[in-house]
N, C-alpha and C. Protein backbone atom coordinates (compact mmCIF):
# COMPACT_ATOMS: atom_id res chain seq x y z
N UNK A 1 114.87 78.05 77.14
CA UNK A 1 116.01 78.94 77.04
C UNK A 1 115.50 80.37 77.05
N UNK A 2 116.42 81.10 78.00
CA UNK A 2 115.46 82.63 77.57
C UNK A 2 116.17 83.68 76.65
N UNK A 3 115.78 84.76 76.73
CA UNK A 3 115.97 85.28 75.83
C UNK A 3 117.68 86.09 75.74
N UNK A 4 118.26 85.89 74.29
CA UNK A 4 119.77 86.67 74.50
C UNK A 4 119.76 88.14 75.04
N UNK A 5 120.88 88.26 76.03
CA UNK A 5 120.86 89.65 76.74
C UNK A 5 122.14 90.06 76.21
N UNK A 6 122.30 91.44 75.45
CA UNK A 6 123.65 92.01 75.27
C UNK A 6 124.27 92.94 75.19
N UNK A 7 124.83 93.62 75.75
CA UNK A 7 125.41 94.32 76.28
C UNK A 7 127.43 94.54 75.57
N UNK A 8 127.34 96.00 75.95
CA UNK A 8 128.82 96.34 75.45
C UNK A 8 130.01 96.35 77.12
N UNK A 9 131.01 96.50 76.69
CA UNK A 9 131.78 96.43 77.73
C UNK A 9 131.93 98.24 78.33
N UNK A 10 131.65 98.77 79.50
CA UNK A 10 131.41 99.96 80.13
C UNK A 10 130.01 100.02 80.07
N UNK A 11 128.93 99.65 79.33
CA UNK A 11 127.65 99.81 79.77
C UNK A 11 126.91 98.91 80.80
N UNK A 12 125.63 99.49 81.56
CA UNK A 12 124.84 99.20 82.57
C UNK A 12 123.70 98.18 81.78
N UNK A 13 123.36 97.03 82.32
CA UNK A 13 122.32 96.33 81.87
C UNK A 13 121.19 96.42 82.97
N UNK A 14 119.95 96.25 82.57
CA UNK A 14 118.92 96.94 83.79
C UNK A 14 117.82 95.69 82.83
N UNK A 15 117.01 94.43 83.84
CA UNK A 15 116.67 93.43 83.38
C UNK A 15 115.41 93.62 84.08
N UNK A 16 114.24 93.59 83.97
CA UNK A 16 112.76 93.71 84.60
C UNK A 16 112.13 92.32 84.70
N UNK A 17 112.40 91.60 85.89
CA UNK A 17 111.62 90.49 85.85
C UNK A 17 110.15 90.00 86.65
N UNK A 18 109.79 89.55 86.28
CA UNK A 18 108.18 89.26 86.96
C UNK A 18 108.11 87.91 86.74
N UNK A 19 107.93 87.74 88.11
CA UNK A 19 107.21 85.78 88.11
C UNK A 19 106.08 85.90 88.16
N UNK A 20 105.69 85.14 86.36
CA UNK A 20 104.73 84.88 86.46
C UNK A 20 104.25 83.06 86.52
N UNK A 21 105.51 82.70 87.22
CA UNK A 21 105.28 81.35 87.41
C UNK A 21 105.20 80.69 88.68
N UNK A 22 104.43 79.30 89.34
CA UNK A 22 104.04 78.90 90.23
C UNK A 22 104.87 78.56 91.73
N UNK A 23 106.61 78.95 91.01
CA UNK A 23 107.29 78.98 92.68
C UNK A 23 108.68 80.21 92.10
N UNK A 24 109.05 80.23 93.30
CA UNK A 24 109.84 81.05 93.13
C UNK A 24 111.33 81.04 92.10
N UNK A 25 111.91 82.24 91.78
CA UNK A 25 112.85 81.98 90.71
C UNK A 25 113.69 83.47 90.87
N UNK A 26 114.77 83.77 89.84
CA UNK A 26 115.77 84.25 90.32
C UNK A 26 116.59 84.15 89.10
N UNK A 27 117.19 85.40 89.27
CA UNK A 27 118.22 85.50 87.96
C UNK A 27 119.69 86.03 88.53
N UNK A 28 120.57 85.16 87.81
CA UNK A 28 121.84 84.78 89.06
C UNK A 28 122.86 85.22 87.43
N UNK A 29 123.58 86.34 87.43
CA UNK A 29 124.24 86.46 86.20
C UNK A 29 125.97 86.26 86.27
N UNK A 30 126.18 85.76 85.00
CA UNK A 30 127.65 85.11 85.41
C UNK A 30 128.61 85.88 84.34
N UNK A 31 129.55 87.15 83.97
CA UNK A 31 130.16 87.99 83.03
C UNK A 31 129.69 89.10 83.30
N UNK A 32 129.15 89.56 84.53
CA UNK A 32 129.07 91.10 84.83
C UNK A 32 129.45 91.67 86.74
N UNK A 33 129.59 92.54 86.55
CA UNK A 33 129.49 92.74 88.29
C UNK A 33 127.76 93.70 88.49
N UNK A 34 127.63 93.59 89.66
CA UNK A 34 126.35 93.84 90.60
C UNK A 34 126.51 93.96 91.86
N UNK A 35 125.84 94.92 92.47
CA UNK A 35 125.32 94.75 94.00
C UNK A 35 125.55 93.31 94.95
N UNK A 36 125.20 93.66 95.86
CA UNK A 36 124.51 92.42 96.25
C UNK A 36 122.93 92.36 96.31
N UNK A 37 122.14 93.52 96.10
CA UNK A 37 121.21 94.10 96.28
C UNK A 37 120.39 93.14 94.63
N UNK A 38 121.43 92.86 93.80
CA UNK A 38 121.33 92.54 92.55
C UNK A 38 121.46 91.48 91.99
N UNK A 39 121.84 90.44 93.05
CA UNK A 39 122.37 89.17 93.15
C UNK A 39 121.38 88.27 93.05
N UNK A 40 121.15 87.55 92.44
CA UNK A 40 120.11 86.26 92.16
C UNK A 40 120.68 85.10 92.85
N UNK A 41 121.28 85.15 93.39
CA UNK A 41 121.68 83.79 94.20
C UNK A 41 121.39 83.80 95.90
N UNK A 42 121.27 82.68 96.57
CA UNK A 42 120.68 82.77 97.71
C UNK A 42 121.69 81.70 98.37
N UNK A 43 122.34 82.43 99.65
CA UNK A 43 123.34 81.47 100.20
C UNK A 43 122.56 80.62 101.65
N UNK A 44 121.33 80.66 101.89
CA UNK A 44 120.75 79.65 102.95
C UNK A 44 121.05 80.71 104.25
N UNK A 45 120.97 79.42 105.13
CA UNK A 45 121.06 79.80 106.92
C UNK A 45 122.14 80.96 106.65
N UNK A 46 123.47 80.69 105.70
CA UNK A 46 124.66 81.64 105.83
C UNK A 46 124.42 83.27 105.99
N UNK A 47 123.19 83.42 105.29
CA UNK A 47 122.99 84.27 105.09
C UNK A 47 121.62 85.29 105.60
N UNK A 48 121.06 84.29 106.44
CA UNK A 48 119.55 84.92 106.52
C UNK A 48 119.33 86.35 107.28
N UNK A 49 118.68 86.56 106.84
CA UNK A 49 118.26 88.02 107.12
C UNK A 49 119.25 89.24 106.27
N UNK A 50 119.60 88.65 105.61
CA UNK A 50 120.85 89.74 104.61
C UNK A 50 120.13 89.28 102.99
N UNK A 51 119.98 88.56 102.80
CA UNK A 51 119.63 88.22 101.60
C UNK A 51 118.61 89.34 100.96
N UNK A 52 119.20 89.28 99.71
CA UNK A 52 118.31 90.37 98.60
C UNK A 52 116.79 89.89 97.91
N UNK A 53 115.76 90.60 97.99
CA UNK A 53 114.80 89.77 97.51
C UNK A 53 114.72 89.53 95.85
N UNK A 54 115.85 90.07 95.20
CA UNK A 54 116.36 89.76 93.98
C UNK A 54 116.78 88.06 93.97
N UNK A 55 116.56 87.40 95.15
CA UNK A 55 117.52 86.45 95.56
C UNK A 55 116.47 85.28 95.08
N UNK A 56 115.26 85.60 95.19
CA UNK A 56 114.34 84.60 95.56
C UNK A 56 112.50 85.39 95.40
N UNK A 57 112.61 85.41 94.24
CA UNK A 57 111.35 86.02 93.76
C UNK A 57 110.48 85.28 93.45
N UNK A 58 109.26 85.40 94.74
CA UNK A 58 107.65 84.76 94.85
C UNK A 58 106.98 84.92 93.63
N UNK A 59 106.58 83.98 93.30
CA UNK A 59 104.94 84.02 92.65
C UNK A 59 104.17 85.28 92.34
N UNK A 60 104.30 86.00 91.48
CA UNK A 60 103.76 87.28 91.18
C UNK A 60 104.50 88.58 91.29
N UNK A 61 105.97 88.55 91.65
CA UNK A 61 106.71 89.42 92.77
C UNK A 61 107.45 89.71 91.25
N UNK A 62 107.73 91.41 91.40
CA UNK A 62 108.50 91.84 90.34
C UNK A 62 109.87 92.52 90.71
N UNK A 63 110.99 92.49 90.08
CA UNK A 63 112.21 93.23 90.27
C UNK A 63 112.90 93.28 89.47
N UNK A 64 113.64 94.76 89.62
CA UNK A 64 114.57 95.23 88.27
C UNK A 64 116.00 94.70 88.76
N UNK A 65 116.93 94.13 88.08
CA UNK A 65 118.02 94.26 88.63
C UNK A 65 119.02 94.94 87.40
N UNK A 66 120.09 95.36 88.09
CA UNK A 66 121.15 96.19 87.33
C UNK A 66 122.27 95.73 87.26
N UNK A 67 123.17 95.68 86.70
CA UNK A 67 124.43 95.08 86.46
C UNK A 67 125.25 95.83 85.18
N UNK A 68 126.14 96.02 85.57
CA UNK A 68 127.66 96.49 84.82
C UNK A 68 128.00 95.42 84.26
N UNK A 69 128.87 96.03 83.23
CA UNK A 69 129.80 94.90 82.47
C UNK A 69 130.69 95.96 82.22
N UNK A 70 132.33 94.87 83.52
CA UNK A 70 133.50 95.63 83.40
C UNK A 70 134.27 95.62 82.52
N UNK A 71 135.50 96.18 81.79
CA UNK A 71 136.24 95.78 80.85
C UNK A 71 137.25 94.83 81.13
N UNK A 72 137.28 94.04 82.21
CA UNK A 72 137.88 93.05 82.56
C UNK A 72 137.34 91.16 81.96
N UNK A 73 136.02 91.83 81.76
CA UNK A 73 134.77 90.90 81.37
C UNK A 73 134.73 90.38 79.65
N UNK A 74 135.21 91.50 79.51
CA UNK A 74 134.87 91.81 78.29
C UNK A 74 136.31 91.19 76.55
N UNK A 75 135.88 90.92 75.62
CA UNK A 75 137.09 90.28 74.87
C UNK A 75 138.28 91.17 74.99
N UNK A 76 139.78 89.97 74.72
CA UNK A 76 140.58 90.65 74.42
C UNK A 76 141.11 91.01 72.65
N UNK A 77 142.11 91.07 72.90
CA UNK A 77 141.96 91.30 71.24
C UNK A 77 142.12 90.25 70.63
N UNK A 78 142.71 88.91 71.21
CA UNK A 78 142.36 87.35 70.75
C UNK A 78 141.67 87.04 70.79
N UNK A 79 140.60 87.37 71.11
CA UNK A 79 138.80 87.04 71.43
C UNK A 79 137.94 87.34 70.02
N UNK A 80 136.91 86.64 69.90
CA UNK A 80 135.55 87.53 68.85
C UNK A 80 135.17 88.45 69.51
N UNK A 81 134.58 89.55 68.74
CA UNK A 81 134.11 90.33 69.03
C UNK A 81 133.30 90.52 70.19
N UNK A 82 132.38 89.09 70.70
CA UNK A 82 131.38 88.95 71.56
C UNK A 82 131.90 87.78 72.54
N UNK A 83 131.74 87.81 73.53
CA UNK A 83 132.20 86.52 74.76
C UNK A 83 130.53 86.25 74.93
N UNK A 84 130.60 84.91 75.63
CA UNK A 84 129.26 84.47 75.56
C UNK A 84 129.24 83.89 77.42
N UNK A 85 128.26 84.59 77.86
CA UNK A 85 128.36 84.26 79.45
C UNK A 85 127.19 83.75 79.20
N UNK A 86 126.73 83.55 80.83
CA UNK A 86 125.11 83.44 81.14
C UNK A 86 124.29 83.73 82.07
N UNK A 87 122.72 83.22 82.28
CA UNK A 87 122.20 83.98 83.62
C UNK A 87 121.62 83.05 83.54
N UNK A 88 120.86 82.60 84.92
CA UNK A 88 120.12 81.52 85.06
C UNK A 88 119.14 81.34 86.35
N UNK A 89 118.31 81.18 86.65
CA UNK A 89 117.91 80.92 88.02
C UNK A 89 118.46 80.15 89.05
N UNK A 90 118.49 80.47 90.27
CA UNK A 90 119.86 80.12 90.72
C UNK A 90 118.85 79.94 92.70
N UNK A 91 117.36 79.53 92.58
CA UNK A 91 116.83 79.21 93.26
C UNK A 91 117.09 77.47 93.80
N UNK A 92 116.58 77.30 92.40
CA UNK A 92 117.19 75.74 92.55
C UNK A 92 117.87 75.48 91.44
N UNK A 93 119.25 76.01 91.28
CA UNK A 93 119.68 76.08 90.12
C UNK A 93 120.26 74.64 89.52
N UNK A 94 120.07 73.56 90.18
CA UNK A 94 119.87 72.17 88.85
C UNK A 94 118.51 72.17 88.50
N UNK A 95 117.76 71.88 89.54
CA UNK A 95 116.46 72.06 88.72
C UNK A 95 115.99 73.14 87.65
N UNK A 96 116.81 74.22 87.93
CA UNK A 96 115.91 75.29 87.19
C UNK A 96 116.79 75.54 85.72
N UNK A 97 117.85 75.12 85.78
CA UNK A 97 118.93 75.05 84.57
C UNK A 97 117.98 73.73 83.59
N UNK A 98 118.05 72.83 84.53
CA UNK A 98 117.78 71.79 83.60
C UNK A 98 116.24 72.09 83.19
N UNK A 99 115.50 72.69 83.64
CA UNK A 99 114.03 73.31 83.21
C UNK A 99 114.03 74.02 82.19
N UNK A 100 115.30 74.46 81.75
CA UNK A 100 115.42 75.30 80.57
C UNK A 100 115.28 76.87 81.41
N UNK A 101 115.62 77.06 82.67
CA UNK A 101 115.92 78.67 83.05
C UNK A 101 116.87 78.89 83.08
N UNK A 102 118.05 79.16 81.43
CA UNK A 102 119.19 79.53 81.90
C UNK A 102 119.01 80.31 80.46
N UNK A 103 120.01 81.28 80.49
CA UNK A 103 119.96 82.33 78.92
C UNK A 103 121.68 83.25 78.71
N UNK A 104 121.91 82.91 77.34
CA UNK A 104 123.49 83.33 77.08
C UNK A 104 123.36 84.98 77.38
N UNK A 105 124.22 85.35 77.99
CA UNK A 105 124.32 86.73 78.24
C UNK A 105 125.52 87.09 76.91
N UNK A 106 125.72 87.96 76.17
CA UNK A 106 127.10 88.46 75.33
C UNK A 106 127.66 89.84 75.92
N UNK A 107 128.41 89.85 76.24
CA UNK A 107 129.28 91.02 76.50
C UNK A 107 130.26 91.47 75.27
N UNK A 108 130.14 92.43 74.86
CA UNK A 108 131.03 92.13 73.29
C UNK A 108 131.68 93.81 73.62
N UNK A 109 133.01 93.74 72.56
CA UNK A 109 133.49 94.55 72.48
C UNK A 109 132.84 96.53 71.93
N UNK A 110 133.33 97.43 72.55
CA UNK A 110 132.91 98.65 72.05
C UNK A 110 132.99 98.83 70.74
């Protein structure tokens, strides 16, 4: 499991990742908006030659990605204080979920 990421609703999250592991991996976040530039997910043939190398990060290969959290995202006033999303690698994302590469993101109120 990795580590909790959290964030308020109107602020920028900025995540520094480095593989330092033996195939490639990817952080695919689910309760914020991003780029596509920022996107951890990889759509195949659909997409080739467009794809972000945020998408699919080699063996040693480092990248920052950035992401917002809109107030659309974020609790309402029936909500706790904190909503609980997530991020996950999204290379081979059964394999890599069930590997334990997935981590609760919180988006919580101002």
């Amino acid at each position: 499991l990795g580590p909790v990421i959290k964030a308020e609703v109107g602020e920028s999250i900025r995540v520094t990742f480095r593989n330092n592991a033996s195939r490639p991996f990817s952080i695919q976040p689910h309760g914020v908006s991003y780029r596509k530039s920022d996107e951890g997910a990889s759509y195949g043939a659909a997409s080739r030659g467009t794809e972000s190398p945020a998408s699919h990060m080699s063996p040693g290969a480092m990248f920052t990605y950035e992401w917002n959290v809109p107030e659309d995202v974020g609790p309402t006033d029936r909500d706790p204080d904190c909503l609980t999303w997530l991020y996950y690698s999204a290379v081979d994302a059964v394999r890599d979920t069930s590997s334990g590469l997935v981590g609760p993101l919180l988006v919580c109120r101002k």
